[in-house]
C-alpha atoms as a PDB file:
ATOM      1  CA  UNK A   1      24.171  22.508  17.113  1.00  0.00           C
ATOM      2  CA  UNK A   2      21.378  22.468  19.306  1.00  0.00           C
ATOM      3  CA  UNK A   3      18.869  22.823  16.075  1.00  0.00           C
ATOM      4  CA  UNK A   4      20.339  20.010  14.366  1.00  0.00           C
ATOM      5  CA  UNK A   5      19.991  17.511  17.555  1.00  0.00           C
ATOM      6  CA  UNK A   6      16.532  18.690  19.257  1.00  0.00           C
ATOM      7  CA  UNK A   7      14.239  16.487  19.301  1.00  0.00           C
ATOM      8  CA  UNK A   8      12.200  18.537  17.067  1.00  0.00           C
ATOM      9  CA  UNK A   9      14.731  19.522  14.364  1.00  0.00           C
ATOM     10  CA  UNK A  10      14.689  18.156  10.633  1.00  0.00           C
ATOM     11  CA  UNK A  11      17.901  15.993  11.501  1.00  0.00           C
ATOM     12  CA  UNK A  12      16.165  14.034  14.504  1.00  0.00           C
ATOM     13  CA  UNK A  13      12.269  13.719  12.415  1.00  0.00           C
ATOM     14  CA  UNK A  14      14.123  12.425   9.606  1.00  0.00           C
ATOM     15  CA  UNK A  15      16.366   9.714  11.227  1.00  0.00           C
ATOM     16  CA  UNK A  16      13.602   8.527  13.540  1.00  0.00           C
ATOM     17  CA  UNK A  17      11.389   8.006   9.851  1.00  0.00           C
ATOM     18  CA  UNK A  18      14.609   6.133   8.416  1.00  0.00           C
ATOM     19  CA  UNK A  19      14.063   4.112  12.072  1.00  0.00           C
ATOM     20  CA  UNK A  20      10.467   3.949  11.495  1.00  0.00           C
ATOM     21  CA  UNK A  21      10.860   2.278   7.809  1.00  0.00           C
ATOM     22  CA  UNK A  22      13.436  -0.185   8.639  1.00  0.00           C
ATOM     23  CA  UNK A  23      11.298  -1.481  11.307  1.00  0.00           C
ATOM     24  CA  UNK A  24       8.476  -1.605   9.018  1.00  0.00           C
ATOM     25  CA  UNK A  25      10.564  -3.590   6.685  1.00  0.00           C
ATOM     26  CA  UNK A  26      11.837  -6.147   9.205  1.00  0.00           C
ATOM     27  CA  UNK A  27       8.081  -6.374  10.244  1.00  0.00           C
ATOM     28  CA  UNK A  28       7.319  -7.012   6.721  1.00  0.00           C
ATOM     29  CA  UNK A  29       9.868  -9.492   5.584  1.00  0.00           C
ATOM     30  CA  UNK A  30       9.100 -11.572   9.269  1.00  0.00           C
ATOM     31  CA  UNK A  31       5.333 -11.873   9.133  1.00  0.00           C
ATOM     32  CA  UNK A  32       5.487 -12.321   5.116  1.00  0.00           C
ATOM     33  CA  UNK A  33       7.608 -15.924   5.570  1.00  0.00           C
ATOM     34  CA  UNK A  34       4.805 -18.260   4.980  1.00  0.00           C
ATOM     35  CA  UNK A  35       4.274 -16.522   1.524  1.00  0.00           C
ATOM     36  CA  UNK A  36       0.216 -16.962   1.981  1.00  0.00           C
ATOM     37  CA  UNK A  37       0.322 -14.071   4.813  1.00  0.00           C
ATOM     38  CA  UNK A  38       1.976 -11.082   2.155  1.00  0.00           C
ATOM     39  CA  UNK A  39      -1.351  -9.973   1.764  1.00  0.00           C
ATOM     40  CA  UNK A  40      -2.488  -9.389   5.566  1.00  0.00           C
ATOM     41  CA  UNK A  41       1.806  -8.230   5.811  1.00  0.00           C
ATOM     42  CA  UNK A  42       0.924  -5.614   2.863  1.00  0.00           C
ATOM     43  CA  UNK A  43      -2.490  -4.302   4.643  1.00  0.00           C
ATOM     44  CA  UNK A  44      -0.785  -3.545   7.800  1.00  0.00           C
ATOM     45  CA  UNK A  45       2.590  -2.534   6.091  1.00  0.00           C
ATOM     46  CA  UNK A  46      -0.335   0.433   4.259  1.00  0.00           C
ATOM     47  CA  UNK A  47      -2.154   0.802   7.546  1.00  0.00           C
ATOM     48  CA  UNK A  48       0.851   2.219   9.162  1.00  0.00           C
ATOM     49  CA  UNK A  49       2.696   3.891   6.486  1.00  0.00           C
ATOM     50  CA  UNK A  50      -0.907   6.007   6.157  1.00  0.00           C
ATOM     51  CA  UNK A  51      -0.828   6.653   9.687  1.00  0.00           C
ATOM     52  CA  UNK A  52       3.025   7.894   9.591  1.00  0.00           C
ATOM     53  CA  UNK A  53       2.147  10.008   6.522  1.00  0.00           C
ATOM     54  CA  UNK A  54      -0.873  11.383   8.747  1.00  0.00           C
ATOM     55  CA  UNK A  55       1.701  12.093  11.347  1.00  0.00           C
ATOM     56  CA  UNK A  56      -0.248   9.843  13.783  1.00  0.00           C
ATOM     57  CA  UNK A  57       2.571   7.963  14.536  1.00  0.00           C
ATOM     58  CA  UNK A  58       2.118   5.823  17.970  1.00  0.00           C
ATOM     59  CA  UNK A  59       4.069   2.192  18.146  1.00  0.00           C
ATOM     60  CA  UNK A  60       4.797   0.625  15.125  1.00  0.00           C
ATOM     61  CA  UNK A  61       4.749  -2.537  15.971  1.00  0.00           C
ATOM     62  CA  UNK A  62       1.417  -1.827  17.798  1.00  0.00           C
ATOM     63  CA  UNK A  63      -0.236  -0.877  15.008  1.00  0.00           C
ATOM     64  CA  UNK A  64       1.219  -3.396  12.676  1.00  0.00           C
ATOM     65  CA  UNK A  65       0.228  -6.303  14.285  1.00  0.00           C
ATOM     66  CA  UNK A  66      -3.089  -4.646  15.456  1.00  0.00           C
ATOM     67  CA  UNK A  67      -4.026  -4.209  11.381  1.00  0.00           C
ATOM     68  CA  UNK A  68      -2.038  -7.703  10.166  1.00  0.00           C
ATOM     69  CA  UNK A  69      -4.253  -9.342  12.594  1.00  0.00           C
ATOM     70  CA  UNK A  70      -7.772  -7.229  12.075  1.00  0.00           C
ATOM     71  CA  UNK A  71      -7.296  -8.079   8.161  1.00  0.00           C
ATOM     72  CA  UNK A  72      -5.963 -11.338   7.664  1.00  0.00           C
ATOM     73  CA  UNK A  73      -8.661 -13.576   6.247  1.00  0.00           C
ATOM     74  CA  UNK A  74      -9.983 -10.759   3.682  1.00  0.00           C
ATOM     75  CA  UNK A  75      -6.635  -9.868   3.010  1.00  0.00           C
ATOM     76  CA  UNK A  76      -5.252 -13.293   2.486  1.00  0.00           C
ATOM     77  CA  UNK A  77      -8.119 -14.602   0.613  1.00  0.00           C
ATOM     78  CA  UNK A  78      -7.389 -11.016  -1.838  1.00  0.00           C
ATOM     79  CA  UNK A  79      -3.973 -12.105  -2.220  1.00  0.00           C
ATOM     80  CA  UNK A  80      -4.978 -15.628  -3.078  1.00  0.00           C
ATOM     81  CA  UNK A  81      -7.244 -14.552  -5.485  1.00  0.00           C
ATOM     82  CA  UNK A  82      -4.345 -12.081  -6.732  1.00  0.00           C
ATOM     83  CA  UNK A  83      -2.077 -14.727  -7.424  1.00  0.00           C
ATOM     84  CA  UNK A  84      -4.278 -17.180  -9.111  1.00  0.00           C
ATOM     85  CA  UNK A  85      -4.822 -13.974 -11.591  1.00  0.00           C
ATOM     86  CA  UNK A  86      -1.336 -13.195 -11.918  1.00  0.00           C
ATOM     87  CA  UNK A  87      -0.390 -16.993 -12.636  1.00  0.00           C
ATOM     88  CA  UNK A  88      -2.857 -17.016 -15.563  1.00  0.00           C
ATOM     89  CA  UNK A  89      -1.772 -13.930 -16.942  1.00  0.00           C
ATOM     90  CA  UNK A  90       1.429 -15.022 -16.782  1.00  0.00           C
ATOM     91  CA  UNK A  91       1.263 -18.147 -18.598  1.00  0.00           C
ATOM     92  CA  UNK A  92      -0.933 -16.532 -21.333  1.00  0.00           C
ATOM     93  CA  UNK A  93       1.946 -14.205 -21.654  1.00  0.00           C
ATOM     94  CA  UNK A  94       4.866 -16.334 -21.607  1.00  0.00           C
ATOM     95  CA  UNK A  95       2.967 -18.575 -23.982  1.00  0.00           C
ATOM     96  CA  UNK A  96       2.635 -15.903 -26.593  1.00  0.00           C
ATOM     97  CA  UNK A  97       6.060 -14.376 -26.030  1.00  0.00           C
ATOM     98  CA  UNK A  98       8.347 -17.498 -26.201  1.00  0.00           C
ATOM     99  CA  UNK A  99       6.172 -20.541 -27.492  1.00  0.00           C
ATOM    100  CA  UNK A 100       4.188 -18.880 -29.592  1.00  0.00           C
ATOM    101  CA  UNK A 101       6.355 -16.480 -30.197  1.00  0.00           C
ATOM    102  CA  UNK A 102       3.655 -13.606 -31.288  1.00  0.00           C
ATOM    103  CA  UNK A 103       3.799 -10.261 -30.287  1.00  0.00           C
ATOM    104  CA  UNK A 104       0.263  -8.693 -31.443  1.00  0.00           C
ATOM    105  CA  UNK A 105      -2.864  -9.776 -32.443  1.00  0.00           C
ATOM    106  CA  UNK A 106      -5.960  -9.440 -30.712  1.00  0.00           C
ATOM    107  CA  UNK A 107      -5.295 -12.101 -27.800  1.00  0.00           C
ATOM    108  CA  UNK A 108      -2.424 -10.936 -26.948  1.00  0.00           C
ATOM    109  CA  UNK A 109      -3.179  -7.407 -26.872  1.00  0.00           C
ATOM    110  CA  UNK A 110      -6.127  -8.322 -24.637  1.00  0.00           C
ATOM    111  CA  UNK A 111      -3.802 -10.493 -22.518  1.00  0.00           C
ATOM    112  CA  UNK A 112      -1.690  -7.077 -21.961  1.00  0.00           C
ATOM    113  CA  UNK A 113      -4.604  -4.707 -21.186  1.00  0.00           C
ATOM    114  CA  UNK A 114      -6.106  -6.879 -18.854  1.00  0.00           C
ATOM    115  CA  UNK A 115      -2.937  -7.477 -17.241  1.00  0.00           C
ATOM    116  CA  UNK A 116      -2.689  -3.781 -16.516  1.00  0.00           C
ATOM    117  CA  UNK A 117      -5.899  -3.248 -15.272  1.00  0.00           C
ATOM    118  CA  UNK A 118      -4.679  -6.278 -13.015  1.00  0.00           C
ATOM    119  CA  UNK A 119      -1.973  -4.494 -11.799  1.00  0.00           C
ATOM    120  CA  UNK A 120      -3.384  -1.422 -11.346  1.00  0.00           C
ATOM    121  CA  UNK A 121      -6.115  -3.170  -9.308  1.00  0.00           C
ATOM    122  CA  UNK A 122      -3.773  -4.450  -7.087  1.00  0.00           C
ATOM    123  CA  UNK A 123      -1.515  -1.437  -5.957  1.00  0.00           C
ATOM    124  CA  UNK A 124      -4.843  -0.085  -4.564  1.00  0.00           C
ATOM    125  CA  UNK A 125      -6.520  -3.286  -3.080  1.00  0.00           C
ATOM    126  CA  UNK A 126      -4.614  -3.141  -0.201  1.00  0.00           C
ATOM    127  CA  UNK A 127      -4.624   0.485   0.825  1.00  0.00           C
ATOM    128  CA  UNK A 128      -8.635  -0.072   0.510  1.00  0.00           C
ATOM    129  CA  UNK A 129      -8.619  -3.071   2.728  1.00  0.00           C
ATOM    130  CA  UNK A 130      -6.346  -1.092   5.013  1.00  0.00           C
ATOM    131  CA  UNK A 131      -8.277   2.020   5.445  1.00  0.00           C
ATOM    132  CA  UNK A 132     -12.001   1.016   4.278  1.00  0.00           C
ATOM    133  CA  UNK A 133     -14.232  -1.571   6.426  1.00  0.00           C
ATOM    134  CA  UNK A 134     -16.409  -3.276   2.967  1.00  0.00           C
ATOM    135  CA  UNK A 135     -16.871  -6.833   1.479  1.00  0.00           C
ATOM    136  CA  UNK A 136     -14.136  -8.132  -0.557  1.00  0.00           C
ATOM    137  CA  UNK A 137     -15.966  -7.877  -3.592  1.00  0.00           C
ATOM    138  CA  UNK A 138     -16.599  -4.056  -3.229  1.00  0.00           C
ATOM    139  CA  UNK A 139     -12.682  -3.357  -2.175  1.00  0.00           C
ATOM    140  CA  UNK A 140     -12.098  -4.925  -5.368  1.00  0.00           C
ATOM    141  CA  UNK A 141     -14.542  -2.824  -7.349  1.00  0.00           C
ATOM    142  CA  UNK A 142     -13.698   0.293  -5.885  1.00  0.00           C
ATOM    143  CA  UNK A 143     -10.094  -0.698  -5.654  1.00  0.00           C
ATOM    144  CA  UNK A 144     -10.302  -0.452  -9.527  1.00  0.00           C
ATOM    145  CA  UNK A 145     -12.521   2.607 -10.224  1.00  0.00           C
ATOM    146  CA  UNK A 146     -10.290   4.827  -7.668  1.00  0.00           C
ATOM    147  CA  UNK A 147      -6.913   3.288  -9.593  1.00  0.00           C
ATOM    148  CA  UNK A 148      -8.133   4.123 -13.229  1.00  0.00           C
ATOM    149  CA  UNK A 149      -9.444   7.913 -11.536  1.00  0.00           C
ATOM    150  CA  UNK A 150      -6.286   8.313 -10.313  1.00  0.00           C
ATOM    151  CA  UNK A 151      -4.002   6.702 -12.953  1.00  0.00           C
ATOM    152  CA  UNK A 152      -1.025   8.916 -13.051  1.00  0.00           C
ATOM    153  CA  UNK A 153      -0.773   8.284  -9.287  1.00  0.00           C
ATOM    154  CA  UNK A 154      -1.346   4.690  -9.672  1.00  0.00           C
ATOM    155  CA  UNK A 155       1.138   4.158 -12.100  1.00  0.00           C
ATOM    156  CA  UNK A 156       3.986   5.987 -10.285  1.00  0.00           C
ATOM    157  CA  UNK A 157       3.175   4.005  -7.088  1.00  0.00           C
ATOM    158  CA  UNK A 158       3.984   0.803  -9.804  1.00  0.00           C
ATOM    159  CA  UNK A 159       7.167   1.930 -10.697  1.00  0.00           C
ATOM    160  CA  UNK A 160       7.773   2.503  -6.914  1.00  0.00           C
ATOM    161  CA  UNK A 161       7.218  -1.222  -6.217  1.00  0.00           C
ATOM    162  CA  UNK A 162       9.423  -2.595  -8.843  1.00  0.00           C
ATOM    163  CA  UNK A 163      12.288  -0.395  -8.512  1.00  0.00           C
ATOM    164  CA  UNK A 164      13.847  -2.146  -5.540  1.00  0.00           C
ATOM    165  CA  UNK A 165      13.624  -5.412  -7.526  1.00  0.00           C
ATOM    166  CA  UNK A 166      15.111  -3.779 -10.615  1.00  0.00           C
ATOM    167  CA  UNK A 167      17.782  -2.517  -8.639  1.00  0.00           C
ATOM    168  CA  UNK A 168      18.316  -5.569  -6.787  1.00  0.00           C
ATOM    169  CA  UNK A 169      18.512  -7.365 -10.669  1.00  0.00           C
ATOM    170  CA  UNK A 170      21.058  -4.668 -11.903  1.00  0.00           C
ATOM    171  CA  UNK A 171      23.225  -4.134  -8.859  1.00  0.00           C
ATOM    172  CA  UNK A 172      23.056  -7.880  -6.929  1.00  0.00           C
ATOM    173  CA  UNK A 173      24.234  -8.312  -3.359  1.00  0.00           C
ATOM    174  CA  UNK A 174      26.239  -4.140  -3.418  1.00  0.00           C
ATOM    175  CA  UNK A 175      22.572  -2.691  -2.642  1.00  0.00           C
ATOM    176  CA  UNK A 176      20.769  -6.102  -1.007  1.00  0.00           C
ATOM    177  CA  UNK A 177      21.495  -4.508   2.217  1.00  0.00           C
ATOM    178  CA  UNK A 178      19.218  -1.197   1.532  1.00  0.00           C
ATOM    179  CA  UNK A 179      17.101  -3.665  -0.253  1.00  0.00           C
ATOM    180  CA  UNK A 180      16.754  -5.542   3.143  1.00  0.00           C
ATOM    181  CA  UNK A 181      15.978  -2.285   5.117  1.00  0.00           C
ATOM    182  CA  UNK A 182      14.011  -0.128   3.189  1.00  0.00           C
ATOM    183  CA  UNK A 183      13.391  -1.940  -0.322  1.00  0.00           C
ATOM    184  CA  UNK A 184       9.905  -2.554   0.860  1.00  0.00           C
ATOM    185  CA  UNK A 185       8.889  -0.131   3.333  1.00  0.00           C
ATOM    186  CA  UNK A 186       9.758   3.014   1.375  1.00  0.00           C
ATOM    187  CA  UNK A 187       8.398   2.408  -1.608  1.00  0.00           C
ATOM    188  CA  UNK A 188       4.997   1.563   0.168  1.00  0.00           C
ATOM    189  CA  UNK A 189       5.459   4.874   2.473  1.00  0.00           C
ATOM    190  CA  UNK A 190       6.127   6.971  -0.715  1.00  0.00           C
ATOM    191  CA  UNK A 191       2.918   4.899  -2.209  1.00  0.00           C
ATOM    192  CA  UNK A 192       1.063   6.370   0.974  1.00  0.00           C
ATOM    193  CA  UNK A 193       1.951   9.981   0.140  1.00  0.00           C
ATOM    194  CA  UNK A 194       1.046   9.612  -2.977  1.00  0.00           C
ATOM    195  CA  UNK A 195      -2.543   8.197  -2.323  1.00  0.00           C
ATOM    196  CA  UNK A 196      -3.211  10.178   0.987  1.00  0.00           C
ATOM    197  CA  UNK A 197      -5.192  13.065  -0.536  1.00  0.00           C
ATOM    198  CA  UNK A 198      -7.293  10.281  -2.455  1.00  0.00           C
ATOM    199  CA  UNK A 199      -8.499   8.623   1.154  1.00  0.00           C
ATOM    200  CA  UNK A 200      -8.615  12.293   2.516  1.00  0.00           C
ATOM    201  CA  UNK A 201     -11.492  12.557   0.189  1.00  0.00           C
ATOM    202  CA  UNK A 202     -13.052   9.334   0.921  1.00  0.00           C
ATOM    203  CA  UNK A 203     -12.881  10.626   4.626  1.00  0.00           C
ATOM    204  CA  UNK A 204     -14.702  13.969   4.157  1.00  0.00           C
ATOM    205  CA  UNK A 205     -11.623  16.509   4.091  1.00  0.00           C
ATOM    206  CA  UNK A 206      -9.812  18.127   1.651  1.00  0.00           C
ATOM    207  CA  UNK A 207      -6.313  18.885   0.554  1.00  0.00           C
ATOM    208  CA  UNK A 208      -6.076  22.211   2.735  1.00  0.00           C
ATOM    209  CA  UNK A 209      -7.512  20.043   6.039  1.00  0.00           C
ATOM    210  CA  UNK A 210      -5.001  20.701   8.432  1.00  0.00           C
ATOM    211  CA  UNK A 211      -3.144  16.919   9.568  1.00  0.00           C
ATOM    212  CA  UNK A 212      -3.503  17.271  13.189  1.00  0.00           C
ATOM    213  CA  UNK A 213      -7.312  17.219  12.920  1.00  0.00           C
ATOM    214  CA  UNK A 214      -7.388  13.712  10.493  1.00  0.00           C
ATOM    215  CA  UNK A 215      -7.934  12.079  13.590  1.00  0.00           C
ATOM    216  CA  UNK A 216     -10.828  14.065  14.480  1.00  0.00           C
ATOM    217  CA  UNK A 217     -14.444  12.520  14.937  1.00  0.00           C
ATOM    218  CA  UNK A 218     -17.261  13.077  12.009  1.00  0.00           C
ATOM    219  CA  UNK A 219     -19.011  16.125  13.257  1.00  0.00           C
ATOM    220  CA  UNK A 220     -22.834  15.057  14.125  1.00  0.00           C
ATOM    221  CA  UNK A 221     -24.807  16.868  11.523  1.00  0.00           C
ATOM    222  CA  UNK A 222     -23.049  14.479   9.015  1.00  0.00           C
ATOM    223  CA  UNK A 223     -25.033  12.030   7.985  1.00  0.00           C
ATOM    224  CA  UNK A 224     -23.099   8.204   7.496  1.00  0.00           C
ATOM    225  CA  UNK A 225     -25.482   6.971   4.979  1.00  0.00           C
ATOM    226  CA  UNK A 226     -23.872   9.435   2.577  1.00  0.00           C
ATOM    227  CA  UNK A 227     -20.528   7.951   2.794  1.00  0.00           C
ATOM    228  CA  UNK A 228     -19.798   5.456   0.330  1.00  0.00           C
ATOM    229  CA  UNK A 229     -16.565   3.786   1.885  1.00  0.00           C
ATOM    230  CA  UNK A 230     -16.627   3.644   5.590  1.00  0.00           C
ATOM    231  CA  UNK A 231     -13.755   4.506   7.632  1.00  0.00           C
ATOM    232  CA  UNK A 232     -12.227   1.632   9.984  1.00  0.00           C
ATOM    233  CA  UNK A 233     -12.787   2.553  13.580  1.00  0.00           C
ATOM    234  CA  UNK A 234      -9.606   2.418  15.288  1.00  0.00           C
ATOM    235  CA  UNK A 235      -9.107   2.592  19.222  1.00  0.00           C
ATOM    236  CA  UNK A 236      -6.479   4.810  20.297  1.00  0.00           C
ATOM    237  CA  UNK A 237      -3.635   3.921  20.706  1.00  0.00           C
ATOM    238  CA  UNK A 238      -0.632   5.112  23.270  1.00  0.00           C
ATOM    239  CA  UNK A 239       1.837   7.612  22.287  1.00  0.00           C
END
């Protein structure tokens, strides 16, 4: 018994992540109210969920608010600029799907491609902005080279995002509760596991790096000019 309920064991670790991602969530759904602030609520909701995948968990909240707050006007002015895509794509789409009723031809099929690259673009933005200290208009360029380099990743961390809201469409109000507690959170924590190794990279380590050295400083033969995305600096934070 005392394996399952040490502070240590798989039983206790995997509870206090469950605690870790409903938190998350609630942080989420709270800061994302006025609708324009989902993109500084998605940077920080990354930030963290990197950090727990990293195993450098310190307070959630803490760090949260810390990134939400560090990010906000790039981030919200990303998400703006998101949107105003999305809402043109969108009408182009519904025009040719129900007014125009035309499914192929050239603009169409140019409508869809670009909408994927879109989409694409945008599960990636935010980890970037997140993670990288650049200009918007780089995190957006390099937000879309790393997503079509790492496409079967990219893709999966799509079909992450919509499954809550597919399950929410199929299944109504008998799963909105795990919707409320997790439907958010998780699917961005699994999106962190997903692209971790792709950041690791970015950072200077590999695959085999050992976690509990992530955290580590640069050592001082390395030169910074070489790095093409640089690394937030971070203060430390409490355990």
């Amino acid at each position: 018994m005392d394996f399952f309920f040490s502070t240590d064991s798989p039983l206790i670790r995997f509870l206090g992540r469950l605690a870790d991602l409903i938190t998350l969530n609630l942080l989420f759904i709270l800061t994302s109210l006025p609708i324009f602030t989902i993109g500084a609520s998605l940077t920080a909701l990354h930030y963290v969920s990197l950090k727990l995948v990293r195993k450098e968990e310190g307070y959630i909240a803490r760090s949260y608010f810390k990134s939400f707050k560090e990010n906000f006007l790039q981030s919200t002015i990303i998400w703006i600029f998101f949107l105003i895509l999305f809402a043109i794509l969108g009408v182009n789409l519904y025009f040719y799907l129900f007014v125009k009723k035309v499914v192929g031809g050239v603009p169409f099929i140019l409508t869809l491609i670009i909408t994927f690259l879109v989409l694409l673009m945008f599960q990636m933005v935010f980890p970037m902005q997140s993670h990288f200290e650049n200009t918007i208009l780089n995190t957006l360029k390099n937000s879309a080279i790393i997503a079509i380099g790492s496409l079967p990743k990219v893709i999966l961390m799509i079909f992450l995002s919509v499954l809550p809201v597919v399950l929410l469409y199929n299944f109504g109000f008998r799963i909105f509760p795990l919707i409320a507690l997790f439907g958010v959170s998780a699917p961005v924590y699994l999106s962190a596991s997903l692209y971790h190794p792709i950041m690791m990279k970015f950072d200077g380590y590999t695959e085999d790096t050992n976690p509990d050295d992530i955290s580590d400083p640069e050592t001082e033969d390395s030169d910074p000019q070489e790095n093409v995305l640089k690394d937030k600096e971070s203060a430390p934070e409490d355990k």
